[in-house]
PDB file of N, CA and C in Angstrom:
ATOM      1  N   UNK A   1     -36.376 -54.542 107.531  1.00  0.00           N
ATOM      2  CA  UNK A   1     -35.170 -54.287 106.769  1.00  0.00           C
ATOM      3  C   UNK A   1     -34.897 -52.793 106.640  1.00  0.00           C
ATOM      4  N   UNK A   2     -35.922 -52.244 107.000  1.00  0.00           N
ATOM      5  CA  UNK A   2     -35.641 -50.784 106.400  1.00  0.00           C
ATOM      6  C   UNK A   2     -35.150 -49.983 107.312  1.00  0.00           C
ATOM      7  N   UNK A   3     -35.050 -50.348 109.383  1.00  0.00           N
ATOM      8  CA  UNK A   3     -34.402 -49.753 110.303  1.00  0.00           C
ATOM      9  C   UNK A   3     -33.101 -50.993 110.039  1.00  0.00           C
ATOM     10  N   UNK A   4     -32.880 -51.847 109.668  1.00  0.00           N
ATOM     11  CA  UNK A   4     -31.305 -51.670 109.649  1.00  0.00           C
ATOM     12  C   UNK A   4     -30.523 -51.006 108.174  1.00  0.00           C
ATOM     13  N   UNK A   5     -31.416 -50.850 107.240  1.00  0.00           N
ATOM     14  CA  UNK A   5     -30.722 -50.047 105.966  1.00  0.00           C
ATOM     15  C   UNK A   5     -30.343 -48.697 106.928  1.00  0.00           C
ATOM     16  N   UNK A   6     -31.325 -47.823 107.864  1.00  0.00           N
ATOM     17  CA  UNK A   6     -31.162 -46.548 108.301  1.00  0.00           C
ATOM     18  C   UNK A   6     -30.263 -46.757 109.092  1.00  0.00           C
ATOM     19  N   UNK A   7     -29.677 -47.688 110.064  1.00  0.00           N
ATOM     20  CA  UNK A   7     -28.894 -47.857 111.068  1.00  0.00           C
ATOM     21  C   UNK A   7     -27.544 -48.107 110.100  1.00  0.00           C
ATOM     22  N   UNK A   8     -27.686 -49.072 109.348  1.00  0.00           N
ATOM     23  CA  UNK A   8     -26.251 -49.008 108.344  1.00  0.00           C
ATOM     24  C   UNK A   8     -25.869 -47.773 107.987  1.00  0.00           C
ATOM     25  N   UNK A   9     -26.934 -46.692 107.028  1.00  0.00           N
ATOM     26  CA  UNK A   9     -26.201 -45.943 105.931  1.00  0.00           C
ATOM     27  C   UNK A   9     -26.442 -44.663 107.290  1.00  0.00           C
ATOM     28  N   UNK A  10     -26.851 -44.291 108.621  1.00  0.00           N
ATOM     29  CA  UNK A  10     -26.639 -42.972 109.546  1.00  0.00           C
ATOM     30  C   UNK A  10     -25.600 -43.604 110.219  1.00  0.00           C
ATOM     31  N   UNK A  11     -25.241 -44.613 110.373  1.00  0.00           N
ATOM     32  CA  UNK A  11     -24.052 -45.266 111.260  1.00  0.00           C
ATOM     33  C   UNK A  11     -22.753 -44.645 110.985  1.00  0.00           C
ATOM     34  N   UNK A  12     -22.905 -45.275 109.590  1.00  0.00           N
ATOM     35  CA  UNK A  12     -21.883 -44.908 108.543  1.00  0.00           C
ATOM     36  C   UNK A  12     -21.094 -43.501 108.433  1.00  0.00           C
ATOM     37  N   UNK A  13     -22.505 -42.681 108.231  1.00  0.00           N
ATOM     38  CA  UNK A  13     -22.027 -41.234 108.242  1.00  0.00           C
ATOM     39  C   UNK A  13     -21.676 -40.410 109.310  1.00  0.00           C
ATOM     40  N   UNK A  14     -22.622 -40.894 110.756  1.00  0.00           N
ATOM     41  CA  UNK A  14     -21.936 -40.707 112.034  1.00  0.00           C
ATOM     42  C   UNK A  14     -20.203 -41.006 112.117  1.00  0.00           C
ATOM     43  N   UNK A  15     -20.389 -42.458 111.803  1.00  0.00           N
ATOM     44  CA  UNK A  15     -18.728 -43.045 111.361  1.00  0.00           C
ATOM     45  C   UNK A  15     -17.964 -42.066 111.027  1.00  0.00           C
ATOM     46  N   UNK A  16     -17.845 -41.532 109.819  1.00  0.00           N
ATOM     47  CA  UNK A  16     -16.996 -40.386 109.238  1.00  0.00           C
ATOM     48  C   UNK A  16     -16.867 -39.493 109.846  1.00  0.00           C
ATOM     49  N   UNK A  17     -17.612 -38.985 110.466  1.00  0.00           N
ATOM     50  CA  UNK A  17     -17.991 -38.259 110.923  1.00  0.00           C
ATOM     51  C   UNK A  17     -16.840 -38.126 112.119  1.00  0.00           C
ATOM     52  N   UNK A  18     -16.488 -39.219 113.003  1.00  0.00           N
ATOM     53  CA  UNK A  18     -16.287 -39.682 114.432  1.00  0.00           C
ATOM     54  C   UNK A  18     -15.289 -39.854 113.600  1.00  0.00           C
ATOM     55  N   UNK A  19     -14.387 -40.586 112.738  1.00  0.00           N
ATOM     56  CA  UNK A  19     -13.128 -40.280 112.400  1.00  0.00           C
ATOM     57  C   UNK A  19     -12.105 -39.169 112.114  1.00  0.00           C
ATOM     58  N   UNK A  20     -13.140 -38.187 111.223  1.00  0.00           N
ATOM     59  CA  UNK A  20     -13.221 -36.717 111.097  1.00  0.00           C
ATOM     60  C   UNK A  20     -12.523 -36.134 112.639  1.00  0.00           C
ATOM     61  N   UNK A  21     -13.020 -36.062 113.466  1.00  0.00           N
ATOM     62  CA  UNK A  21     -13.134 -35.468 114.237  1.00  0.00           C
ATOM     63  C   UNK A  21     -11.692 -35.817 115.368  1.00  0.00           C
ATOM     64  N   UNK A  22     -11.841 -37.981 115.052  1.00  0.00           N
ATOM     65  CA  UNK A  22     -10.403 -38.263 115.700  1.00  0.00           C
ATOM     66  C   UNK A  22      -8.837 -37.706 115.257  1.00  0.00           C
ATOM     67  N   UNK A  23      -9.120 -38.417 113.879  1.00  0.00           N
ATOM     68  CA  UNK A  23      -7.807 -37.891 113.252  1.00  0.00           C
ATOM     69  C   UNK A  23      -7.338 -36.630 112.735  1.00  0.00           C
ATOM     70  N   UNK A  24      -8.544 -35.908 112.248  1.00  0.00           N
ATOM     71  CA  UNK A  24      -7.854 -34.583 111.799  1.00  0.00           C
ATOM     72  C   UNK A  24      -8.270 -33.420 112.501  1.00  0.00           C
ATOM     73  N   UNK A  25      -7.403 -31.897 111.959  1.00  0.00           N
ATOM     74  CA  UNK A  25      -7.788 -31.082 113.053  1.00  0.00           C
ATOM     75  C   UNK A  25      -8.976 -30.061 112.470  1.00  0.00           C
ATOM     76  N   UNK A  26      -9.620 -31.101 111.800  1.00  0.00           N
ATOM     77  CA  UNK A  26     -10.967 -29.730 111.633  1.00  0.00           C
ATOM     78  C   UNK A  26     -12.004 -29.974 112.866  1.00  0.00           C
ATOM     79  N   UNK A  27     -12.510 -28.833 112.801  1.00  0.00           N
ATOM     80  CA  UNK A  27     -13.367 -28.143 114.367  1.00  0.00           C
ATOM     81  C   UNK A  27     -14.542 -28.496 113.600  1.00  0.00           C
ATOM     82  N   UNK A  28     -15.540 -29.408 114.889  1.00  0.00           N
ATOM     83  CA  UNK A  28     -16.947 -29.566 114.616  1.00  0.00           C
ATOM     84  C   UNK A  28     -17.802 -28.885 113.903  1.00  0.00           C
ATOM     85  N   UNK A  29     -17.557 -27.120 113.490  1.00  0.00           N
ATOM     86  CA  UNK A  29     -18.479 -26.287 112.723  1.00  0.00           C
ATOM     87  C   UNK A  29     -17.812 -26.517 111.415  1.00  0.00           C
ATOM     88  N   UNK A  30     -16.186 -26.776 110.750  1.00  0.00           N
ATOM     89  CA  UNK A  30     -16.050 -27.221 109.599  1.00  0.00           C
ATOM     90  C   UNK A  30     -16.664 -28.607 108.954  1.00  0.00           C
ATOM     91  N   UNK A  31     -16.714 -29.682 110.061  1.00  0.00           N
ATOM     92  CA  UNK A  31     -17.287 -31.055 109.433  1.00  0.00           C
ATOM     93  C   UNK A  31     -18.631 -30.719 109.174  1.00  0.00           C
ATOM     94  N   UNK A  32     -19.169 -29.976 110.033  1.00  0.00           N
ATOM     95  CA  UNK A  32     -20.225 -29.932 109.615  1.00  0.00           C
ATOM     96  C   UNK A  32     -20.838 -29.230 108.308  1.00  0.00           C
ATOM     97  N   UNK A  33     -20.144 -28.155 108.474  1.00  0.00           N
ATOM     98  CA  UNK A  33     -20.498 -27.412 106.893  1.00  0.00           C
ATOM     99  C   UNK A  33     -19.661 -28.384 105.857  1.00  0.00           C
ATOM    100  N   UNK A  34     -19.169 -29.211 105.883  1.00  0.00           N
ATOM    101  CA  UNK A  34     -18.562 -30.024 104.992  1.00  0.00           C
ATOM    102  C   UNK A  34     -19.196 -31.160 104.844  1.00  0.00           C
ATOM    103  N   UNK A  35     -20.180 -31.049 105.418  1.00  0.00           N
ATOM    104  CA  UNK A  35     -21.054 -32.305 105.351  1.00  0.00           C
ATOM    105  C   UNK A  35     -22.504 -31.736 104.601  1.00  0.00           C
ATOM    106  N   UNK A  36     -22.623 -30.664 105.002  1.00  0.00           N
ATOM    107  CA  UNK A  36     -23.443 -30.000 104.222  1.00  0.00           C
ATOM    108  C   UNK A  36     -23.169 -29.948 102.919  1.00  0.00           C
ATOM    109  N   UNK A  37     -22.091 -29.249 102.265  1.00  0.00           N
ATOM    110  CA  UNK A  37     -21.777 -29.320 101.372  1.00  0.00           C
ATOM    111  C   UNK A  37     -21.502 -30.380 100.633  1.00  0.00           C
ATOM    112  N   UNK A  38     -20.917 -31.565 100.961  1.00  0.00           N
ATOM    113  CA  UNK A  38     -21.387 -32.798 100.560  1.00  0.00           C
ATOM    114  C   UNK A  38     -22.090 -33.443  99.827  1.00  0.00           C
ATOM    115  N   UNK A  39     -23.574 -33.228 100.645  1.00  0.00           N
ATOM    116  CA  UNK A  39     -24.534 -33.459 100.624  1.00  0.00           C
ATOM    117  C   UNK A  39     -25.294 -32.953  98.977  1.00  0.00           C
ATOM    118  N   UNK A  40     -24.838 -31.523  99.213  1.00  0.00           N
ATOM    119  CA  UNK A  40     -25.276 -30.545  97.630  1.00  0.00           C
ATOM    120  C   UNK A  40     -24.091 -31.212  96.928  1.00  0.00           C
ATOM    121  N   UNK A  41     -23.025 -31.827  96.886  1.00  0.00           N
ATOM    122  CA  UNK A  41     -22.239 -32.247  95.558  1.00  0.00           C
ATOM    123  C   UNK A  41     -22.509 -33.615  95.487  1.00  0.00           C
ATOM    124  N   UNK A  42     -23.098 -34.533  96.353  1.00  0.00           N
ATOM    125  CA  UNK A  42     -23.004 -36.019  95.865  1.00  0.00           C
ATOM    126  C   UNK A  42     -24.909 -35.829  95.139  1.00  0.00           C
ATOM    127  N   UNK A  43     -25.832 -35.111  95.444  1.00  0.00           N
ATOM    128  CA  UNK A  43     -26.655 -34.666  94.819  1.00  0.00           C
ATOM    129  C   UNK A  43     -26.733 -34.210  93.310  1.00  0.00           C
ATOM    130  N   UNK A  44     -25.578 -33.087  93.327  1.00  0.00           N
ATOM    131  CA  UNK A  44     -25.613 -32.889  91.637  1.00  0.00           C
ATOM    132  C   UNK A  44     -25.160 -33.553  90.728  1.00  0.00           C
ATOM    133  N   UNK A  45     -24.488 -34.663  91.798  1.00  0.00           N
ATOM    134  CA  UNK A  45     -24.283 -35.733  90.264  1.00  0.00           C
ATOM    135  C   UNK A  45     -25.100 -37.527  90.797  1.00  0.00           C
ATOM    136  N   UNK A  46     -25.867 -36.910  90.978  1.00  0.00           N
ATOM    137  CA  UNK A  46     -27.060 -37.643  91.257  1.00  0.00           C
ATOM    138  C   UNK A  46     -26.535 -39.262  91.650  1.00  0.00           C
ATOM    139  N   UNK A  47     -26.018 -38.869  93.228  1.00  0.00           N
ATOM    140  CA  UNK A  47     -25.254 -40.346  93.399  1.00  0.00           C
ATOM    141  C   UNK A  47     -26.166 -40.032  95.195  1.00  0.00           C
ATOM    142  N   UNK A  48     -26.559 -39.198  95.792  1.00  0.00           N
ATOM    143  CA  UNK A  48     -27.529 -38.858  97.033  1.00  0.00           C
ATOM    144  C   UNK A  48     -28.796 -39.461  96.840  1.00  0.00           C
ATOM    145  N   UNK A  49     -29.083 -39.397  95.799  1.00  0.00           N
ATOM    146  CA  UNK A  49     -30.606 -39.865  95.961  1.00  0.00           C
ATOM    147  C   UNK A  49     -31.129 -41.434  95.919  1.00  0.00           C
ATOM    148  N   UNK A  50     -29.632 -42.599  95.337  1.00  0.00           N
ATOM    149  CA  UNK A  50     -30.192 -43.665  95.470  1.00  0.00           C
ATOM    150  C   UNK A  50     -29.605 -44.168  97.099  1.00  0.00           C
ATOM    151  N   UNK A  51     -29.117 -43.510  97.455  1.00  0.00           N
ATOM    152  CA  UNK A  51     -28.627 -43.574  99.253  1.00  0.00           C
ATOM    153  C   UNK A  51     -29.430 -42.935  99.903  1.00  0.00           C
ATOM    154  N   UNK A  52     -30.213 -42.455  99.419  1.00  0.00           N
ATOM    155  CA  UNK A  52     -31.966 -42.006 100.515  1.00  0.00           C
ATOM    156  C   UNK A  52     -32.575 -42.805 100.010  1.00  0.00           C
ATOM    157  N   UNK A  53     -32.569 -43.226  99.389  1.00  0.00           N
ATOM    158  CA  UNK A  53     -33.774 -44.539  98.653  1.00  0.00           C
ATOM    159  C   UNK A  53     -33.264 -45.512  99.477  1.00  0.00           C
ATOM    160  N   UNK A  54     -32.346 -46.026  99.536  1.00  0.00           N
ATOM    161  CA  UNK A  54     -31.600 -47.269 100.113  1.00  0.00           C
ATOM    162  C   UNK A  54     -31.837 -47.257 102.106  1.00  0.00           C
ATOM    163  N   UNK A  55     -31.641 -45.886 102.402  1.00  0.00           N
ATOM    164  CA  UNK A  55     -31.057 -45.865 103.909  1.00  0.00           C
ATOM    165  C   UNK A  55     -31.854 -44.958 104.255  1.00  0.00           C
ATOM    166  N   UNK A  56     -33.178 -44.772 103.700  1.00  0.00           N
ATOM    167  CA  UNK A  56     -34.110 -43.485 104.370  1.00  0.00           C
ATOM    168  C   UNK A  56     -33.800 -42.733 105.336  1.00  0.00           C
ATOM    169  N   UNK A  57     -34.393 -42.794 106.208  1.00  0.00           N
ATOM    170  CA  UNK A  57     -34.010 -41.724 107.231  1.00  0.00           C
ATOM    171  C   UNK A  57     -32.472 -41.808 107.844  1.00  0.00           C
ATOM    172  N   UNK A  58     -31.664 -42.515 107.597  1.00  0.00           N
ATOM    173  CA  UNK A  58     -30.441 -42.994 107.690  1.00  0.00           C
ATOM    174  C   UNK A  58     -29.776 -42.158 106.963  1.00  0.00           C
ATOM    175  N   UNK A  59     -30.402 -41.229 105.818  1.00  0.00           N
ATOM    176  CA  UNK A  59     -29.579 -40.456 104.731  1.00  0.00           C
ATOM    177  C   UNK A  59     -29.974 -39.068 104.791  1.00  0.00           C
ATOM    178  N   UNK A  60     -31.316 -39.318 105.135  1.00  0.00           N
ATOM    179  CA  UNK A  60     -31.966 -37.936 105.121  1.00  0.00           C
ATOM    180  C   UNK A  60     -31.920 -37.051 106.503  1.00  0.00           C
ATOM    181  N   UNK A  61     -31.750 -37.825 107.462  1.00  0.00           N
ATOM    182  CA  UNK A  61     -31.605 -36.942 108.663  1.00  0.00           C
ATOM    183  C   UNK A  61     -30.717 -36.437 109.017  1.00  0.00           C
ATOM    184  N   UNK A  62     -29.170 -37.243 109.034  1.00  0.00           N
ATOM    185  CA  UNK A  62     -28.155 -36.069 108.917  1.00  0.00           C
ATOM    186  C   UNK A  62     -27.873 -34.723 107.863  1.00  0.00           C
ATOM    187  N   UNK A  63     -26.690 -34.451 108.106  1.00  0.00           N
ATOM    188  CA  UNK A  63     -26.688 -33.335 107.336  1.00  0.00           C
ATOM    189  C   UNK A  63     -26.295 -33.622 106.397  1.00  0.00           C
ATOM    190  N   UNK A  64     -25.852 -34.447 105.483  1.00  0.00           N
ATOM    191  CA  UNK A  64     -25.574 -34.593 104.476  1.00  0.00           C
ATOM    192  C   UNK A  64     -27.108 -34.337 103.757  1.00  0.00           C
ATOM    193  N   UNK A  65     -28.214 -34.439 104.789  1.00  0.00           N
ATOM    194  CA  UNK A  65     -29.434 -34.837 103.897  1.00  0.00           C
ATOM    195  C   UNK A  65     -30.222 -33.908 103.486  1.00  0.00           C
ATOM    196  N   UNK A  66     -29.466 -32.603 104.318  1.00  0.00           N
ATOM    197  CA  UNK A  66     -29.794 -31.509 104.587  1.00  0.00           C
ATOM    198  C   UNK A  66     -28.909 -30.581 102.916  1.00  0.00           C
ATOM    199  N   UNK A  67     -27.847 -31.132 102.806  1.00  0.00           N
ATOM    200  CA  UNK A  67     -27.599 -30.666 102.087  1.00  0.00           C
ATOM    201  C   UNK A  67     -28.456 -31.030 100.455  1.00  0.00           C
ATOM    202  N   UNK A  68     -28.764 -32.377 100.657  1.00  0.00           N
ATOM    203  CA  UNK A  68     -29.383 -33.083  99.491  1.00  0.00           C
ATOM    204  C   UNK A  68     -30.818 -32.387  99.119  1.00  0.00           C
ATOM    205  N   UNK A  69     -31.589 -31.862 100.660  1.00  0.00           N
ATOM    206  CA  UNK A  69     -32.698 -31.497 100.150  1.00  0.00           C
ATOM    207  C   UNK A  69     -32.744 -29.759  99.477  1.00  0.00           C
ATOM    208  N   UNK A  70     -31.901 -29.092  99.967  1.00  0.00           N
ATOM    209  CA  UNK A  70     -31.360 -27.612  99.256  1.00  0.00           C
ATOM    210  C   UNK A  70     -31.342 -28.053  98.134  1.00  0.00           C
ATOM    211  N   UNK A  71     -30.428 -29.268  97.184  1.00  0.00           N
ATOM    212  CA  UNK A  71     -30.227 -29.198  95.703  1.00  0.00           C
ATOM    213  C   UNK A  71     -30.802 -29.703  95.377  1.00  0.00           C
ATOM    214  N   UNK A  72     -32.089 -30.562  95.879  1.00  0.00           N
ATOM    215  CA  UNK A  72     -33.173 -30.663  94.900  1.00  0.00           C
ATOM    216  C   UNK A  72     -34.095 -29.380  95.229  1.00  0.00           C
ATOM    217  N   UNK A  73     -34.056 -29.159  96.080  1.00  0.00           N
ATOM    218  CA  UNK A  73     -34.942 -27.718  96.111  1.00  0.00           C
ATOM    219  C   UNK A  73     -34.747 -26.607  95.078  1.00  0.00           C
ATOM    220  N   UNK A  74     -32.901 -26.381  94.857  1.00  0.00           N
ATOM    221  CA  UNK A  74     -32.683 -25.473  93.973  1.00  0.00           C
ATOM    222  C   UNK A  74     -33.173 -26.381  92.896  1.00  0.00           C
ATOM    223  N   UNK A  75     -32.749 -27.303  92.488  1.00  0.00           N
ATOM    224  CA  UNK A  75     -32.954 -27.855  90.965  1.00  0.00           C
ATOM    225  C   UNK A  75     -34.472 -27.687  90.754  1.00  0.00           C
ATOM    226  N   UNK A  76     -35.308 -27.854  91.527  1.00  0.00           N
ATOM    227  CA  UNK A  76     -36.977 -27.959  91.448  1.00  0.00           C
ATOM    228  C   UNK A  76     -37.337 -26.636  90.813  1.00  0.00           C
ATOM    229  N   UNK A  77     -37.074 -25.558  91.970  1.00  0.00           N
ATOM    230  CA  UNK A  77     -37.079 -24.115  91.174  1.00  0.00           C
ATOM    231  C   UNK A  77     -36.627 -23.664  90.121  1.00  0.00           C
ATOM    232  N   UNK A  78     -35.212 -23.931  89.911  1.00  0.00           N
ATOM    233  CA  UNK A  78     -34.807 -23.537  88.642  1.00  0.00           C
ATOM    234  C   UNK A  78     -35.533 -23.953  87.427  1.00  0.00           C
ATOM    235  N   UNK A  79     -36.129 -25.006  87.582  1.00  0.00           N
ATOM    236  CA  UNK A  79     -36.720 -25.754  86.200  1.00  0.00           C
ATOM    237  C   UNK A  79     -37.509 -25.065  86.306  1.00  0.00           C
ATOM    238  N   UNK A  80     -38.526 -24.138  87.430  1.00  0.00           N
ATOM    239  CA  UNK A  80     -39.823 -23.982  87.358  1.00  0.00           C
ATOM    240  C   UNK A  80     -39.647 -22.373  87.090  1.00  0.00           C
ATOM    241  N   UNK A  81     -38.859 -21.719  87.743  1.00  0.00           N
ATOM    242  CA  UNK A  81     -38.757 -20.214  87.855  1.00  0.00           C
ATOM    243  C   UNK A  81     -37.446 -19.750  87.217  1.00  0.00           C
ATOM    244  N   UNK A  82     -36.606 -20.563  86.365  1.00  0.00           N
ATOM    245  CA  UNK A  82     -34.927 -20.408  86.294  1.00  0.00           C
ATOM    246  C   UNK A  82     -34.400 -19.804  86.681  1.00  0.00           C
ATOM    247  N   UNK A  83     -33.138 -18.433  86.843  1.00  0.00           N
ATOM    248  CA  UNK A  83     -32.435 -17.745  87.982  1.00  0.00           C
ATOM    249  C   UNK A  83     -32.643 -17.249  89.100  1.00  0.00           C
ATOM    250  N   UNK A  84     -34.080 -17.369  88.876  1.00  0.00           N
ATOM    251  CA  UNK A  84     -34.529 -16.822  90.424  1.00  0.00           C
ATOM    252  C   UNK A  84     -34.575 -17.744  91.550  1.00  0.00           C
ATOM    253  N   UNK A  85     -34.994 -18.981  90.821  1.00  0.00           N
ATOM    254  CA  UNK A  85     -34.891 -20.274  91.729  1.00  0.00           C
ATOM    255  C   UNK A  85     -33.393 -20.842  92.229  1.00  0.00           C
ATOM    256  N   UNK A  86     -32.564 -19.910  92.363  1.00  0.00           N
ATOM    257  CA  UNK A  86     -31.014 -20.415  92.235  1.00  0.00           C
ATOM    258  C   UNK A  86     -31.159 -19.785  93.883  1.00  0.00           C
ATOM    259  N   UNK A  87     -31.863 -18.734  94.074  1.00  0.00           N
ATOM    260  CA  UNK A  87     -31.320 -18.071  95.520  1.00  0.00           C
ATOM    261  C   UNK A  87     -33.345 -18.811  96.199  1.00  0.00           C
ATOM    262  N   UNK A  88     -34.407 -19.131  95.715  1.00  0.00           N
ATOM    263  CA  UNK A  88     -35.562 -19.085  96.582  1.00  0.00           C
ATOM    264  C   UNK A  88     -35.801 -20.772  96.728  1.00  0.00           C
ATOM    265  N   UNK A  89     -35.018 -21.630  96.217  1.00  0.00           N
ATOM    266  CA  UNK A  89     -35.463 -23.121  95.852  1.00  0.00           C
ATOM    267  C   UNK A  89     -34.801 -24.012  97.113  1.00  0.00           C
ATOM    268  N   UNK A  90     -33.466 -23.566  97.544  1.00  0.00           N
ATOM    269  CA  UNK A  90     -33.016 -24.396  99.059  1.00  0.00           C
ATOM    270  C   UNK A  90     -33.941 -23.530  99.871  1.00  0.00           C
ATOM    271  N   UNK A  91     -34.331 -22.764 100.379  1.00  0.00           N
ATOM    272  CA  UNK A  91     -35.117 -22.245 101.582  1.00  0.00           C
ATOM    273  C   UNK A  91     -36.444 -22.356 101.566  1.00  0.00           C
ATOM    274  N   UNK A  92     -37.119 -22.458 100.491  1.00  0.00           N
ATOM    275  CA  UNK A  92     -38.294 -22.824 100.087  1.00  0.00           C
ATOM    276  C   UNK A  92     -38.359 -24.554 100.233  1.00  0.00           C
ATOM    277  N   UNK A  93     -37.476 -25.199  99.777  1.00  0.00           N
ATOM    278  CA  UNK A  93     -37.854 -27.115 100.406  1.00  0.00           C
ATOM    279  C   UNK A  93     -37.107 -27.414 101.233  1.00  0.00           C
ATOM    280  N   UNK A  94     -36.756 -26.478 102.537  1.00  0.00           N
ATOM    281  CA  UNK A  94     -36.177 -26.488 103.807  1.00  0.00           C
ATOM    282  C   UNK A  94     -36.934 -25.997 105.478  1.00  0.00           C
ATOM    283  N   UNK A  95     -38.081 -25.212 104.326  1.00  0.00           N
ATOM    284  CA  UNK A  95     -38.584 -24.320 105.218  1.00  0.00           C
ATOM    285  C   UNK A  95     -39.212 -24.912 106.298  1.00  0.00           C
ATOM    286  N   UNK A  96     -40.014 -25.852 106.229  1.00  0.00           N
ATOM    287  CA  UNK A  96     -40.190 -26.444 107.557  1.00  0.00           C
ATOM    288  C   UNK A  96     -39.368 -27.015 108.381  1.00  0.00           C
ATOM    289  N   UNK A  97     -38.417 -28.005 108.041  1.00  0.00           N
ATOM    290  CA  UNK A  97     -37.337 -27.944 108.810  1.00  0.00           C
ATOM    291  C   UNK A  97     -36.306 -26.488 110.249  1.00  0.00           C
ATOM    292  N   UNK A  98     -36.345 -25.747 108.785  1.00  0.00           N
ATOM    293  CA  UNK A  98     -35.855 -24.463 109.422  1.00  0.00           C
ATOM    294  C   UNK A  98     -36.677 -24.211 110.459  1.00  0.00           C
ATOM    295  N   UNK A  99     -38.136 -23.833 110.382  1.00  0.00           N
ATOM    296  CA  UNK A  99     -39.124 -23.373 111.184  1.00  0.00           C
ATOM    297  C   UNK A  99     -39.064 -24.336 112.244  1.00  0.00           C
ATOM    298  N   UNK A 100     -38.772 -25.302 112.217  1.00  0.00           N
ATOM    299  CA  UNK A 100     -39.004 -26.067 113.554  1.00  0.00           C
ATOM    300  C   UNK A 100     -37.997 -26.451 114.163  1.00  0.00           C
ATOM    301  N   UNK A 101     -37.025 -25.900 113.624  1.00  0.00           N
ATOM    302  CA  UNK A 101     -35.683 -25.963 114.458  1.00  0.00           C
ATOM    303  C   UNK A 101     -35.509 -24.675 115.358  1.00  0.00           C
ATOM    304  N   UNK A 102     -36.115 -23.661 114.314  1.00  0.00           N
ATOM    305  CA  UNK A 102     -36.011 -22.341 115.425  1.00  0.00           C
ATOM    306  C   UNK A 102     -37.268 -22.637 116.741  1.00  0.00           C
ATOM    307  N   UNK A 103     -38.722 -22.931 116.460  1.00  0.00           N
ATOM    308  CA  UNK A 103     -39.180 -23.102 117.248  1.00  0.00           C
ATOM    309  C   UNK A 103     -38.838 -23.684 118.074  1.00  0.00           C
ATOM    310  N   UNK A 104     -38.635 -24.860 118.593  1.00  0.00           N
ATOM    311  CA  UNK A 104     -37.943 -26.057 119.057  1.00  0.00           C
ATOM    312  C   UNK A 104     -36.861 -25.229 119.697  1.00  0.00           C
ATOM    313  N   UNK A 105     -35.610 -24.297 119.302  1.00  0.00           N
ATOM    314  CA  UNK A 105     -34.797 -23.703 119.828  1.00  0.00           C
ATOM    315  C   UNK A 105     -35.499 -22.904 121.017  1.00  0.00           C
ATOM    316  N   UNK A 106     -36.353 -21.734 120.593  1.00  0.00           N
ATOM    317  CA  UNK A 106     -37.217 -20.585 120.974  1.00  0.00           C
ATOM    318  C   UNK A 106     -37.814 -21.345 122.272  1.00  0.00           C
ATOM    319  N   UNK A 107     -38.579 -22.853 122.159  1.00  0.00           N
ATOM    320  CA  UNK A 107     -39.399 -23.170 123.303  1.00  0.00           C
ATOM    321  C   UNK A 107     -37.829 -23.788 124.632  1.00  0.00           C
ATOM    322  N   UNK A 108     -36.666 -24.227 123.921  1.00  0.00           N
ATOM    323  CA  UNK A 108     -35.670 -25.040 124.590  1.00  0.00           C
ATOM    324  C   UNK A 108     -35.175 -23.606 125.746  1.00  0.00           C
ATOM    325  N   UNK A 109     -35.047 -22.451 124.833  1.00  0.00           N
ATOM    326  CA  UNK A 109     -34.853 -21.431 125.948  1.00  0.00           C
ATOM    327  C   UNK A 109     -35.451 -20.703 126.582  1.00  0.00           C
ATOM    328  N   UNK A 110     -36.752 -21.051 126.096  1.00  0.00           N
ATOM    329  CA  UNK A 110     -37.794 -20.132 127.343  1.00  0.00           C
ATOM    330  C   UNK A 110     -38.089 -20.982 129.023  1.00  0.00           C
ATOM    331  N   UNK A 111     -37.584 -22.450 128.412  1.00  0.00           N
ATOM    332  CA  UNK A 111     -37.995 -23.398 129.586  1.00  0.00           C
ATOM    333  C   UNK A 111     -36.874 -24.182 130.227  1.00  0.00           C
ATOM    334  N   UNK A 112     -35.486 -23.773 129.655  1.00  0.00           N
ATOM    335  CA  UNK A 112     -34.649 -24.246 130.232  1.00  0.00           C
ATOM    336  C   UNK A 112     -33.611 -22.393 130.641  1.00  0.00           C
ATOM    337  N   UNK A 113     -33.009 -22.491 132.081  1.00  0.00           N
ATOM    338  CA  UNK A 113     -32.221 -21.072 132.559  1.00  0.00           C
ATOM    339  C   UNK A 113     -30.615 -21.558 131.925  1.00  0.00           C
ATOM    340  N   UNK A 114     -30.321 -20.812 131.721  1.00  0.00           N
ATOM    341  CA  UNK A 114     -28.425 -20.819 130.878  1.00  0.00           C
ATOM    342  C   UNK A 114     -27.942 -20.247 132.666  1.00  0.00           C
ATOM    343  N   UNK A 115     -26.513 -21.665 132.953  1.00  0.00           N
ATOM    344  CA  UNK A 115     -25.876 -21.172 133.715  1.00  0.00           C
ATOM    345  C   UNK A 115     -24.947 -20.180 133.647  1.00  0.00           C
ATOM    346  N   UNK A 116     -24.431 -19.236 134.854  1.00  0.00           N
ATOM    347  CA  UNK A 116     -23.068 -18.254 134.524  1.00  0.00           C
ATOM    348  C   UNK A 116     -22.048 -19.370 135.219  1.00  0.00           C
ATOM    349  N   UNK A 117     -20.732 -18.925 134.330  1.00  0.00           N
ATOM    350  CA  UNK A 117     -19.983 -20.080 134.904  1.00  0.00           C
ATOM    351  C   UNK A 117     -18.686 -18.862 135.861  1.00  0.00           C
TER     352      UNK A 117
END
């Protein structure tokens, strides 16, 4: 049950996503930061987290989930460190992510050549 909860609730957001993109004229780098952002507002009013409970990796792997884990990251810090945790709390419960996206980037271009067109 729990790969079709993820196939429902990433379907879904792919979905929007793929409508986004049919009908209106925002450019793939706006949906996306709008999905990000999203992500940090359906979080602060705590309506993200029972849709990662529900659709696990279905919620958490796009970017919406990306945005979800920044605002619990900030919220984590702030409780623990208050204003300072406002700028160190998304990059701090992102950081592996981050790190292995650059790696992962870093190894994609040492082993693959970029054509000239």
């Amino acid at each position: 049950m729990d790969f079709l909860n993820a196939f429902i609730v990433g379907g879904a957001l792919c979905g929007i996503g793929q409508i986004l993109i049919d009908r209106t004229k925002l450019t793939p780098a706006r949906i996306l930061t709008g999905y990000v952002v999203a992500g940090v507002i359906l979080s602060a009013f705590n309506l993200y987290a029972p849709l990662a409970d529900y659709g696990g990796a279905g919620a958490t792997v796009p970017l919406t989930g990306f945005g979800h884990l920044l605002a619990k990251g900030v919220k984590k810090a702030v409780d623990a460190e208050g204003f300072v945790g406002i700028f160190k709390g998304g990059v701090t419960a992102a950081a592996a992510g981050i790190c292995a996206s650059v790696f992962f980037g870093l190894l994609a271009a040492l082993i693959f050549k970029t054509k000239e067109k």
